[in-house]
N, C-alpha and C. Protein backbone atom coordinates (compact mmCIF):
# COMPACT_ATOMS: atom_id res chain seq x y z
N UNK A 1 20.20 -8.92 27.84
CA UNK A 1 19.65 -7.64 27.43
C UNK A 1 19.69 -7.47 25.91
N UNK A 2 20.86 -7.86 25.15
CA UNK A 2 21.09 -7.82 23.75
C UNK A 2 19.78 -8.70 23.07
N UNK A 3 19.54 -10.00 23.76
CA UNK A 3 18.88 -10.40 23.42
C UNK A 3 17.25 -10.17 23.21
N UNK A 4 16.74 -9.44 24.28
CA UNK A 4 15.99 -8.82 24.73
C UNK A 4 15.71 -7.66 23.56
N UNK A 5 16.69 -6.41 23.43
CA UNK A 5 16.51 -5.07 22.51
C UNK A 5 16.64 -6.33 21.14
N UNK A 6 17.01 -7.06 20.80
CA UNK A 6 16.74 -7.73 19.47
C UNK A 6 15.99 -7.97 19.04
N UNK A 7 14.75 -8.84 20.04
CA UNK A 7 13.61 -9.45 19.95
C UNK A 7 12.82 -8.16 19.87
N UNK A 8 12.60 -7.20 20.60
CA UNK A 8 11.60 -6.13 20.52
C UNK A 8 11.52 -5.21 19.29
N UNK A 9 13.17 -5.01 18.40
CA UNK A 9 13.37 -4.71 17.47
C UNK A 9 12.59 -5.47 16.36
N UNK A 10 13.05 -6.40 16.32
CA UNK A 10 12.44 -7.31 15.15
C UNK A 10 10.70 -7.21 15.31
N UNK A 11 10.21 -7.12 16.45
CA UNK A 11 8.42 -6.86 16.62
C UNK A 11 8.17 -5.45 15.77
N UNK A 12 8.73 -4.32 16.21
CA UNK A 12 8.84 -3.28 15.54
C UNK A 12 8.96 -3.57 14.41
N UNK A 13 9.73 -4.16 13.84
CA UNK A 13 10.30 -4.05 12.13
C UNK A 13 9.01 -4.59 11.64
N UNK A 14 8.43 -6.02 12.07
CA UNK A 14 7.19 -6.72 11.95
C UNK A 14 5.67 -5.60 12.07
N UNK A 15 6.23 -4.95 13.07
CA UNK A 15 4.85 -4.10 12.90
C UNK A 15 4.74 -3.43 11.94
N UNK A 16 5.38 -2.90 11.56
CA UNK A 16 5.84 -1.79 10.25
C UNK A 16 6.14 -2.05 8.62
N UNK A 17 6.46 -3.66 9.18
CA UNK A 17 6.22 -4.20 7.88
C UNK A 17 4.79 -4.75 7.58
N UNK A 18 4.12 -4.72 8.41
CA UNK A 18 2.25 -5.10 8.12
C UNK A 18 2.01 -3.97 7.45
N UNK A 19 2.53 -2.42 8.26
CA UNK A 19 1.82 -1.19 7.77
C UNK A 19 2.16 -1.14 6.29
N UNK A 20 3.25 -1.75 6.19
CA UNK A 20 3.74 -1.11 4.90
C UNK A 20 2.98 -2.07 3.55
N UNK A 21 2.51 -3.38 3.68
CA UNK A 21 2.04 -3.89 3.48
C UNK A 21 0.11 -3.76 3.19
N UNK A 22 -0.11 -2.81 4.31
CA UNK A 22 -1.66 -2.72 4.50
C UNK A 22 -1.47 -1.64 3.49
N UNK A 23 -0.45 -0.27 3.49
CA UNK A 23 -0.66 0.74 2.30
C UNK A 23 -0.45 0.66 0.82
N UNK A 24 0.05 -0.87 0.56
CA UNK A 24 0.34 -1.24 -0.96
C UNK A 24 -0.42 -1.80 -1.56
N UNK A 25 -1.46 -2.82 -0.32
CA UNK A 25 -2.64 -3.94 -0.91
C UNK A 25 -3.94 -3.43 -0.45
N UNK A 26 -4.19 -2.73 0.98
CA UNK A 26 -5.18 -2.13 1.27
C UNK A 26 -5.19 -0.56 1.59
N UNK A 27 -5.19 0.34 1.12
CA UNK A 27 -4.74 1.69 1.46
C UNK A 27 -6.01 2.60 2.01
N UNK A 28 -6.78 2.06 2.03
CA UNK A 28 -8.29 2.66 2.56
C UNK A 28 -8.21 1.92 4.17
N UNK A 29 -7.53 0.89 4.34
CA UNK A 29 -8.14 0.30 5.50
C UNK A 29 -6.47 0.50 6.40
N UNK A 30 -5.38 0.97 5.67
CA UNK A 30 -4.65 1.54 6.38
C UNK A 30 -4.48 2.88 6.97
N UNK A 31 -4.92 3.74 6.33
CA UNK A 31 -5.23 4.81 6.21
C UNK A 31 -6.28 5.30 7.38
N UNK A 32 -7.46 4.03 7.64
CA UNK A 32 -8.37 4.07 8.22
C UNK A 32 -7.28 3.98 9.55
N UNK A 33 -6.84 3.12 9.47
CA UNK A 33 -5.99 2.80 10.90
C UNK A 33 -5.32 4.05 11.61
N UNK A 34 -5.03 5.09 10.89
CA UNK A 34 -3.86 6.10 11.37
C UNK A 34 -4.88 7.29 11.43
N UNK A 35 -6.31 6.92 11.32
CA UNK A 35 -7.25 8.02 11.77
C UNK A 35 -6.99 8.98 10.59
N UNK A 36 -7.21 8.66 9.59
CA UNK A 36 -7.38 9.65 7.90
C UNK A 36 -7.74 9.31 7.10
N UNK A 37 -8.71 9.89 6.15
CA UNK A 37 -9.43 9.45 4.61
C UNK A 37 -8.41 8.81 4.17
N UNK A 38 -9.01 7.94 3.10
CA UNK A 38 -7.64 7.72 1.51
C UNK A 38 -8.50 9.23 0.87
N UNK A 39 -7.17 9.75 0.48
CA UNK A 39 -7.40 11.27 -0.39
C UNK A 39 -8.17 10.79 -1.58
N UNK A 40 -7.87 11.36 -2.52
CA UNK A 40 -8.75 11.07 -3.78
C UNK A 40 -7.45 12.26 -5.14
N UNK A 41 -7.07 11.26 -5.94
CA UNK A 41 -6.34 11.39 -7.21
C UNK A 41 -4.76 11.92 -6.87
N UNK A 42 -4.31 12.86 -7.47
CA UNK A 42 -2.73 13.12 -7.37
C UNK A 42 -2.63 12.77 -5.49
N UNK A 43 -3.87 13.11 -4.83
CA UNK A 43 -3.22 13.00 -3.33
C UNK A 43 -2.93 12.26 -3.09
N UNK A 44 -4.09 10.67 -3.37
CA UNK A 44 -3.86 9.71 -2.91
C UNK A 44 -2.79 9.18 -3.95
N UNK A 45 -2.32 9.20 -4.50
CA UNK A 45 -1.01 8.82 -5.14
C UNK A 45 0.17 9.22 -4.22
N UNK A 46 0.24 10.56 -3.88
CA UNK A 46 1.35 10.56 -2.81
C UNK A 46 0.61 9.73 -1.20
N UNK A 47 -0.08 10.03 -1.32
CA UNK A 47 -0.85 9.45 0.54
C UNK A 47 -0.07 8.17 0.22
N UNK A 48 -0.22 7.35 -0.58
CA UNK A 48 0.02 5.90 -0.77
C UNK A 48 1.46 6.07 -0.91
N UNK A 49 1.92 6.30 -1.53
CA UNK A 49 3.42 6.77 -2.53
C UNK A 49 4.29 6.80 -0.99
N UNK A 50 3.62 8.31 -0.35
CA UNK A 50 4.71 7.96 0.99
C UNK A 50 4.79 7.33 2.21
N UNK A 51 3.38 6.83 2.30
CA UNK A 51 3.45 6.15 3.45
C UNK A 51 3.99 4.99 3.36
N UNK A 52 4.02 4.34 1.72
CA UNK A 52 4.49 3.15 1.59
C UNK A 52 6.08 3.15 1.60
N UNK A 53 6.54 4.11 1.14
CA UNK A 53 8.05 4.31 1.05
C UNK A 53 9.09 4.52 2.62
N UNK A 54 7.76 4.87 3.43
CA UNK A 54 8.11 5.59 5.23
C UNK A 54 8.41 4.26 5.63
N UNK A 55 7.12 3.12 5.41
CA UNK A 55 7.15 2.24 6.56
C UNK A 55 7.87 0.26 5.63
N UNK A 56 8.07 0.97 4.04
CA UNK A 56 9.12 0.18 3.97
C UNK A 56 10.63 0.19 3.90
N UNK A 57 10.86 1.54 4.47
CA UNK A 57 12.49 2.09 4.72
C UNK A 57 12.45 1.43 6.11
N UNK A 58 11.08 1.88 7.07
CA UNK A 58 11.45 1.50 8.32
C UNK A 58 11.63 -0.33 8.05
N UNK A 59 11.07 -1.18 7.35
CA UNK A 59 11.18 -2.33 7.63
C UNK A 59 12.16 -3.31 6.86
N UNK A 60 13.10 -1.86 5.85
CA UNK A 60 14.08 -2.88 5.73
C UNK A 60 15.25 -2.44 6.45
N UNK A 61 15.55 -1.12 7.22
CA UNK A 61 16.44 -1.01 7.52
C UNK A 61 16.07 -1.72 9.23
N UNK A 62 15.33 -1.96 9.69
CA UNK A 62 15.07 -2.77 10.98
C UNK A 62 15.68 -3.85 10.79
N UNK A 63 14.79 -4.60 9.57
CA UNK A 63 15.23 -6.08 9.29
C UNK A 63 17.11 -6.42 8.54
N UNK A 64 17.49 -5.74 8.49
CA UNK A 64 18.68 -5.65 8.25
C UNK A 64 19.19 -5.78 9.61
N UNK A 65 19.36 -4.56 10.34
CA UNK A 65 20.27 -4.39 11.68
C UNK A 65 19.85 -5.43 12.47
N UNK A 66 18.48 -6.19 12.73
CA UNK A 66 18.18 -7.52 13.58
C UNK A 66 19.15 -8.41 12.80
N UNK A 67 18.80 -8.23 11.66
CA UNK A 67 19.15 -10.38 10.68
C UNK A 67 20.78 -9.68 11.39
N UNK A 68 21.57 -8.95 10.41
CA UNK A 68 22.93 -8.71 10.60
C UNK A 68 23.65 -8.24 11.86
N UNK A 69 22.95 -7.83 12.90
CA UNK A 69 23.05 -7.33 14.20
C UNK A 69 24.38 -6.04 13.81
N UNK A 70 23.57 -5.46 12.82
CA UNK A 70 24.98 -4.21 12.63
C UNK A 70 24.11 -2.80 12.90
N UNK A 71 24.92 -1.88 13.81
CA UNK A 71 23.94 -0.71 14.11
C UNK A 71 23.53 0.31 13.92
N UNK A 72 24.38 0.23 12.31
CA UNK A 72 24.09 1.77 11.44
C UNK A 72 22.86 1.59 10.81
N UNK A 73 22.20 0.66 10.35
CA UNK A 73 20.92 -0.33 9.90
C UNK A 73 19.72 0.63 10.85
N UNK A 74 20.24 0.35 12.04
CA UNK A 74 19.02 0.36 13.39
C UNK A 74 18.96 2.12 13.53
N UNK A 75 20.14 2.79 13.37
CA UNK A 75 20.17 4.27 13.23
C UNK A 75 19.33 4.77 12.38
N UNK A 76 19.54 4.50 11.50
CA UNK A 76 18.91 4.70 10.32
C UNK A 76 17.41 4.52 10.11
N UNK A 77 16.95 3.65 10.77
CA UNK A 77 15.31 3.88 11.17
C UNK A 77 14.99 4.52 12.45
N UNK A 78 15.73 4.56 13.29
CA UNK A 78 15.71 5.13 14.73
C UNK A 78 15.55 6.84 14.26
N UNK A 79 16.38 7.61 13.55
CA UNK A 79 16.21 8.69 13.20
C UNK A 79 15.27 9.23 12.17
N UNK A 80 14.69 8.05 11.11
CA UNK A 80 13.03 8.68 10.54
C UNK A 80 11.94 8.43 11.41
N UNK A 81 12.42 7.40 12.49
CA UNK A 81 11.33 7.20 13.54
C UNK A 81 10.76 8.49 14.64
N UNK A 82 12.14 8.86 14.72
CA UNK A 82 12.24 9.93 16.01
C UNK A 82 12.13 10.97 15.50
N UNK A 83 12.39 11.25 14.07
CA UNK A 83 12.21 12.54 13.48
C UNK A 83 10.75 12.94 12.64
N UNK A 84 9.61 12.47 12.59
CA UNK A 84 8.52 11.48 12.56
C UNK A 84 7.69 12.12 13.66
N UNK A 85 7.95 11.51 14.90
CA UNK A 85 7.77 12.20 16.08
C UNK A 85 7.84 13.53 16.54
N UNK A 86 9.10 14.09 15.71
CA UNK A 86 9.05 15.72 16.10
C UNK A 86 8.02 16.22 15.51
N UNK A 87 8.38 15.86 13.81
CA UNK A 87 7.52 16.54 13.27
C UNK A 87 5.88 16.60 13.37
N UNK A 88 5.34 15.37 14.10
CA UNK A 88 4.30 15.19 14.15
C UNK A 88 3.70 16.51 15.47
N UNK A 89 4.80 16.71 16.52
CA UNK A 89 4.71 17.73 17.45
C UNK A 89 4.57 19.01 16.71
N UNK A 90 5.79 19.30 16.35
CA UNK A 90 5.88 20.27 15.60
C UNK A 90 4.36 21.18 14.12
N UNK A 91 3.68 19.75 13.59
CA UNK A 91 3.04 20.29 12.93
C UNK A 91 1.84 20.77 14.26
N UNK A 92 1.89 20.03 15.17
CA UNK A 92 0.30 20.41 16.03
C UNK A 92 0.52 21.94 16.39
N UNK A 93 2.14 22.06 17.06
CA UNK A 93 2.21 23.19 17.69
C UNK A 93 2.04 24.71 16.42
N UNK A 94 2.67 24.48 15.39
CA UNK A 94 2.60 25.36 14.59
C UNK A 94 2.01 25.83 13.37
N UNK A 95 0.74 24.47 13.21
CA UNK A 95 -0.17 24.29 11.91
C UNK A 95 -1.47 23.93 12.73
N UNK A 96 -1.60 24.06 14.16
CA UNK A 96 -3.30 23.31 14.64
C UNK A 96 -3.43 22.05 14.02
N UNK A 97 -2.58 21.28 13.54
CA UNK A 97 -2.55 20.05 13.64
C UNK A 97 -3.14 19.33 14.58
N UNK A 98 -4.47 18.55 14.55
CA UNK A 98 -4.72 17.37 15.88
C UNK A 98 -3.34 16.66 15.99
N UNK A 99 -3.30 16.77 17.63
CA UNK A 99 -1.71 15.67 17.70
C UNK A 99 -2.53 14.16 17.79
N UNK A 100 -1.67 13.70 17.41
CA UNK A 100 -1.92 12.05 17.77
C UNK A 100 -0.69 11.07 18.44
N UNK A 101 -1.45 11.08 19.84
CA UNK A 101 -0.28 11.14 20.59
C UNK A 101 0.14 9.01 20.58
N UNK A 102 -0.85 8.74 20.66
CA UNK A 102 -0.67 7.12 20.15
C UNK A 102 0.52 7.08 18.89
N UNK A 103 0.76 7.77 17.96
CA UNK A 103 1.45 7.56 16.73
C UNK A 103 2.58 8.07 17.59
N UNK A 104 2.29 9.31 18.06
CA UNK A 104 3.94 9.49 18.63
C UNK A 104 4.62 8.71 20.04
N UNK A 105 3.89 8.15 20.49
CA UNK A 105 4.35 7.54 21.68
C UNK A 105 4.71 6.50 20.82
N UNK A 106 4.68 5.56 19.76
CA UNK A 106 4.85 4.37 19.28
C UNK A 106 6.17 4.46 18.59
N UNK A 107 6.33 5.64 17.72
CA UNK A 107 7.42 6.00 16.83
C UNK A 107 8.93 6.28 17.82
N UNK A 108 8.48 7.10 19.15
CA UNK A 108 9.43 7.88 20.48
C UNK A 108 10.04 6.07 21.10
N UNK A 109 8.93 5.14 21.32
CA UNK A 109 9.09 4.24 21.87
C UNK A 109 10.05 3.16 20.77
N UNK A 110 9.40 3.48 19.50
CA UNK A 110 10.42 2.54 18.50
C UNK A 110 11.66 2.71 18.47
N UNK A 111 11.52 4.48 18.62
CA UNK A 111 13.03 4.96 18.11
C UNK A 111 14.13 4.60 19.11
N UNK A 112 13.76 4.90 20.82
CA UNK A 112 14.77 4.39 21.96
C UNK A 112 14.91 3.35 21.82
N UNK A 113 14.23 2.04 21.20
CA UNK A 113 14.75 0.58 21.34
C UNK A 113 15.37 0.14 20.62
N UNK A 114 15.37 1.27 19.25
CA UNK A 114 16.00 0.92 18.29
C UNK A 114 18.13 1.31 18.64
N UNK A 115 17.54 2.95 19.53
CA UNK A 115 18.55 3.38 19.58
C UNK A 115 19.58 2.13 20.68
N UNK A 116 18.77 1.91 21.51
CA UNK A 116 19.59 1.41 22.64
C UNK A 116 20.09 -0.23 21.89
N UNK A 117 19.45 -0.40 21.06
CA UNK A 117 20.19 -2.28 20.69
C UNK A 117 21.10 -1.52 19.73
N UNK A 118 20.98 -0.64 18.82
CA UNK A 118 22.45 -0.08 18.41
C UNK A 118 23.44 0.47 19.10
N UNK A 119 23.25 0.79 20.28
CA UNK A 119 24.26 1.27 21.28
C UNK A 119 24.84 0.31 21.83
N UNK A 120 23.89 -0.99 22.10
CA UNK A 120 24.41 -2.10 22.48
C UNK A 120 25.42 -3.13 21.54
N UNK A 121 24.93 -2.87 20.72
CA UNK A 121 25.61 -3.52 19.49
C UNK A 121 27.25 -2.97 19.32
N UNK A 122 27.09 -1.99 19.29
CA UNK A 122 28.77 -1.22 19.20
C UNK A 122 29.24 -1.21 20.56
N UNK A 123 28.49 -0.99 21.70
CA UNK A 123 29.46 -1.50 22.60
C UNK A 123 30.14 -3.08 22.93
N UNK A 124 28.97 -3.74 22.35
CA UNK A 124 29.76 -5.04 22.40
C UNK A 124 30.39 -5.63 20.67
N UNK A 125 30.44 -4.65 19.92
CA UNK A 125 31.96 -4.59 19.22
C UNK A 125 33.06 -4.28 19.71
N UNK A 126 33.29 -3.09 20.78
CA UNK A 126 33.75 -2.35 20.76
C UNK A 126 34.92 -3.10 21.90
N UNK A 127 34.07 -4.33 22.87
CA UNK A 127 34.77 -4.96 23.48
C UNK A 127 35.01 -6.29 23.01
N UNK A 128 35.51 -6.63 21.71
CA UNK A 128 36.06 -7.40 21.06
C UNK A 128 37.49 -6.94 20.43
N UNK A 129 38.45 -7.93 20.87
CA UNK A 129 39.42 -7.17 20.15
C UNK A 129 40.21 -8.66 19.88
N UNK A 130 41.18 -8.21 18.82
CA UNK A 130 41.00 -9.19 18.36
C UNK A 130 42.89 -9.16 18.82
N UNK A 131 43.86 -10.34 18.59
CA UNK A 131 44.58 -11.30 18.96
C UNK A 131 46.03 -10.64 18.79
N UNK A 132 46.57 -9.80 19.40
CA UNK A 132 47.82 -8.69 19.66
C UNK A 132 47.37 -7.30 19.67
N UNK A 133 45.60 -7.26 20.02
CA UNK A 133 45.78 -6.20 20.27
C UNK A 133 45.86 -5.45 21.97
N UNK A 134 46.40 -4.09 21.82
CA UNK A 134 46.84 -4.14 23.47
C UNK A 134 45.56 -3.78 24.07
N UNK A 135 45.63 -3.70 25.41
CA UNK A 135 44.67 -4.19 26.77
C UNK A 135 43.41 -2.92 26.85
């Protein structure tokens, strides 16, 4: 199973590291991808600015907690992932925001796999103990 939430992790981190990649070298054709214009002047400076900063937090703190199998790494994108997700609810329900439920099913789905190989991870720290210690 460890092995399993590892491998799916690291696809995630990989996916996210393309995105983050498509908004630094191509930002019109990433942009295109997530169903939105590239803005035009101070906007698209932030449009670019944060999407690139979103999905290369998500792909180094992924690629960290896979390479190092440590699970504060995997938290740590699990909660801009999942929080991402609210907000994406949150703006539909209280701004008429179009939801886009593909982005949030992907981010909801990143965030549990992320959560569960860090859960897994500390539980199987947690049953390591090391050489006088008691039972």
């Amino acid at each position: 199973m460890t092995t399993t939430l590892r491998t799916i992790s690291g696809l995630f981190g990989l996916l996210f590291g393309v995105s983050f990649l498509n908004w630094l070298l191509a930002p019109a054709g990433a942009a295109a991808m997530l169903d939105m214009p590239l803005l035009d002047g101070v906007a698209r400076n932030t449009q670019i600015g944060d999407f690139s900063a979103f999905f290369f937090t998500l792909t180094v703190f992924i690629g960290l907690g896979v390479w190092r199998q440590q699970a504060q790494p995997l938290l740590g994108a699990c909660l801009l992932l999942g929080s991402a997700a609210v907000f994406r609810i949150l703006s539909a329900l209280l701004h008429e925001a179009t939801l886009a439920p593909v982005s949030v099913a992907v981010e909801v789905a990143g965030a549990v796999v992320l959560f569960a190989y860090a859960w897994r991870l500390r539980q199987q720290k947690a049953s390591v103990r090391l050489p006088g210690e008691g039972a």
